[in-house]
C-alpha atoms as a PDB file:
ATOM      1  CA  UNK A   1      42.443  59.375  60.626  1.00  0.00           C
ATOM      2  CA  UNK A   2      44.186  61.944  58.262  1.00  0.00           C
ATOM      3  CA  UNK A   3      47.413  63.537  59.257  1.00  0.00           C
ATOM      4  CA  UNK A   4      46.698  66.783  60.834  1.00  0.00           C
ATOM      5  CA  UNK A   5      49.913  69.079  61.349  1.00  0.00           C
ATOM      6  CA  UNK A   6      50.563  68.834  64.975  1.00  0.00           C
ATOM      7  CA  UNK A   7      50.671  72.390  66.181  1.00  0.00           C
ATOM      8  CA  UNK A   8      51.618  73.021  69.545  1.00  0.00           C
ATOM      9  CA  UNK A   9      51.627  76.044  71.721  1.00  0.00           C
ATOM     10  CA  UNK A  10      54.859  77.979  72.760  1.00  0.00           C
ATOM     11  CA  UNK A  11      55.055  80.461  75.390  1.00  0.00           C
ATOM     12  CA  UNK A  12      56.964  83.424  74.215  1.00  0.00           C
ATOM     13  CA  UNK A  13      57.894  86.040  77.342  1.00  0.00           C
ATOM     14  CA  UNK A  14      54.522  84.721  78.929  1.00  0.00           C
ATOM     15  CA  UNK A  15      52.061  84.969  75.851  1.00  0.00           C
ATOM     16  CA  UNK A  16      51.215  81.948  73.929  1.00  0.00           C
ATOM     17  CA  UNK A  17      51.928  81.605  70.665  1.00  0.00           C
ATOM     18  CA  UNK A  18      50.403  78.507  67.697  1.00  0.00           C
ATOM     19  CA  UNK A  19      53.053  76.909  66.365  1.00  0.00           C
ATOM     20  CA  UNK A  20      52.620  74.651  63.197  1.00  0.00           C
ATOM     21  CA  UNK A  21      56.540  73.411  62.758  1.00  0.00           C
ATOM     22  CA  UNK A  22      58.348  71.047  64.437  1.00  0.00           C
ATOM     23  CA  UNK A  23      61.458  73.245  65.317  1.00  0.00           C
ATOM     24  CA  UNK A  24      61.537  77.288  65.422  1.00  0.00           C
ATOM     25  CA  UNK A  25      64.830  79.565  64.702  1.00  0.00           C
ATOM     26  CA  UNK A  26      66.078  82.096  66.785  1.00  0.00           C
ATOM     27  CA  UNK A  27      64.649  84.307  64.160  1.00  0.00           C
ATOM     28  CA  UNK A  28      61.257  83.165  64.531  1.00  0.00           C
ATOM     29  CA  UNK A  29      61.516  83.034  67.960  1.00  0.00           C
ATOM     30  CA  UNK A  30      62.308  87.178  68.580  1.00  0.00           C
ATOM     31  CA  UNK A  31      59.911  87.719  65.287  1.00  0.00           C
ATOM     32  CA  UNK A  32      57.129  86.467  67.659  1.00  0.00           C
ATOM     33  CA  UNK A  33      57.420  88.653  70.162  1.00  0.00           C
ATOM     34  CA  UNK A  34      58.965  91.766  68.366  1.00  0.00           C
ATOM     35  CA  UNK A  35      57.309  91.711  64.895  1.00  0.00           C
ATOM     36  CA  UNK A  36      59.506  94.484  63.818  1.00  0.00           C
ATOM     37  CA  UNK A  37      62.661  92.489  64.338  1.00  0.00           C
ATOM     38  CA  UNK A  38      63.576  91.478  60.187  1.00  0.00           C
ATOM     39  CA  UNK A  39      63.492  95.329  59.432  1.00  0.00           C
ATOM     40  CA  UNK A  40      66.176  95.684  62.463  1.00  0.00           C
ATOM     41  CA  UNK A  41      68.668  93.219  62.189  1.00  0.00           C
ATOM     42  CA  UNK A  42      71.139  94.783  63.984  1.00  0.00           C
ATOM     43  CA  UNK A  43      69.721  94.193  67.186  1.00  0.00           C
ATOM     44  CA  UNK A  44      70.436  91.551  68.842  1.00  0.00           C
ATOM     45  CA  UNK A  45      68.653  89.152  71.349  1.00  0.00           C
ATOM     46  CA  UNK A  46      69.080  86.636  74.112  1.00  0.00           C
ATOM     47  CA  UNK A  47      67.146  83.881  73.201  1.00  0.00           C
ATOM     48  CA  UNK A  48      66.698  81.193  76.505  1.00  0.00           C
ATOM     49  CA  UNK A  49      64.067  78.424  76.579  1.00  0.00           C
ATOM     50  CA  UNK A  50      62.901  76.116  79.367  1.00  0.00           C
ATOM     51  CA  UNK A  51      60.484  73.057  79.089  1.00  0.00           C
ATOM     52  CA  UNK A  52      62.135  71.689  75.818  1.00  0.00           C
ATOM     53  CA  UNK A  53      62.484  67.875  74.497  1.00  0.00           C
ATOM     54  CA  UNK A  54      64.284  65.578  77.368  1.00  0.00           C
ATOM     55  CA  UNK A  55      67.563  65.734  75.608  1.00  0.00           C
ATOM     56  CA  UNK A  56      67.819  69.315  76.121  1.00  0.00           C
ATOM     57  CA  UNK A  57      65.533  70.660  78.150  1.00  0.00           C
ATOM     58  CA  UNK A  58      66.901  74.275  78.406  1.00  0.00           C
ATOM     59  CA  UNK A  59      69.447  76.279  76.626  1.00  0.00           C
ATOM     60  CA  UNK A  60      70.487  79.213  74.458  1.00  0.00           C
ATOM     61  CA  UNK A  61      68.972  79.559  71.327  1.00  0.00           C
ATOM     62  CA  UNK A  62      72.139  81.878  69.464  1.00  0.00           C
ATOM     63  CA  UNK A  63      71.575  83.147  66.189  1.00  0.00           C
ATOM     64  CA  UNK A  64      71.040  81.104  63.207  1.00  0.00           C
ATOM     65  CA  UNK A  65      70.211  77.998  65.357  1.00  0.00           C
ATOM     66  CA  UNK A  66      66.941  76.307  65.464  1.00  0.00           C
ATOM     67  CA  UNK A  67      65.531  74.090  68.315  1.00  0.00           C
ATOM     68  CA  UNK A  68      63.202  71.402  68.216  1.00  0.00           C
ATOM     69  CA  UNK A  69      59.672  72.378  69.985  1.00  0.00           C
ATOM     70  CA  UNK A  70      57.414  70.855  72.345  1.00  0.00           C
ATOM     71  CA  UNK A  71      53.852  72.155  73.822  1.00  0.00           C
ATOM     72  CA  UNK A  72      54.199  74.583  76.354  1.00  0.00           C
ATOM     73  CA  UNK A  73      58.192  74.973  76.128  1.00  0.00           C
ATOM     74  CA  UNK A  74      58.958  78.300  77.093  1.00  0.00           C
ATOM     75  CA  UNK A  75      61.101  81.357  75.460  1.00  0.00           C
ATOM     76  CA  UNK A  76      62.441  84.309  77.045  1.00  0.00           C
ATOM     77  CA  UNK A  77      63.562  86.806  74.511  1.00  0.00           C
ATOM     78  CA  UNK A  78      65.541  89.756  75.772  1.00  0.00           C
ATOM     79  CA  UNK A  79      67.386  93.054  73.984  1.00  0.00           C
ATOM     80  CA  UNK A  80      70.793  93.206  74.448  1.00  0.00           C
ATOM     81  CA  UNK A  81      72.048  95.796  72.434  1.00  0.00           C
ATOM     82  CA  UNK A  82      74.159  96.453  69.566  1.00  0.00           C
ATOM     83  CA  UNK A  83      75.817  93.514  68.335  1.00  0.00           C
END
């Protein structure tokens, strides 16, 4: 058997998204569901997931941090203004 990348599915404000990486940054995470977010940087988003690894299956992702994914975990990604 060759070593496939494992890519699993993450569900990003109810649409799924492939995922070929093990973890995913906040970045990432709001890039998926607003692809204009690196040409506005200055707005900032709350970043929650659900469904994660056992350790820590829900939390904040804050900006700059990465999480470790898992098929299925879920992301809500919401505007909250100016920073």
């Amino acid at each position: 058997m060759s070593e496939q990348k494992k890519v699993v599915t993450l569900i990003v404000e109810g649409s799924p998204h492939e995922w070929p990486k093990e973890e995913i940054t906040y970045a990432e995470v709001v890039t998926l569901e607003v692809p204009s977010y690196p040409q506005h940087p200055e707005i900032t988003y709350s970043v929650k997931y659900k469904k994660g690894h056992g350790n820590k299956p829900e939390g904040v992702l804050a900006p700059g941090a990465s999480v470790k994914v898992k098929d299925r975990m879920e992301f809500s990604v919401s505007e909250t203004g100016q920073s």
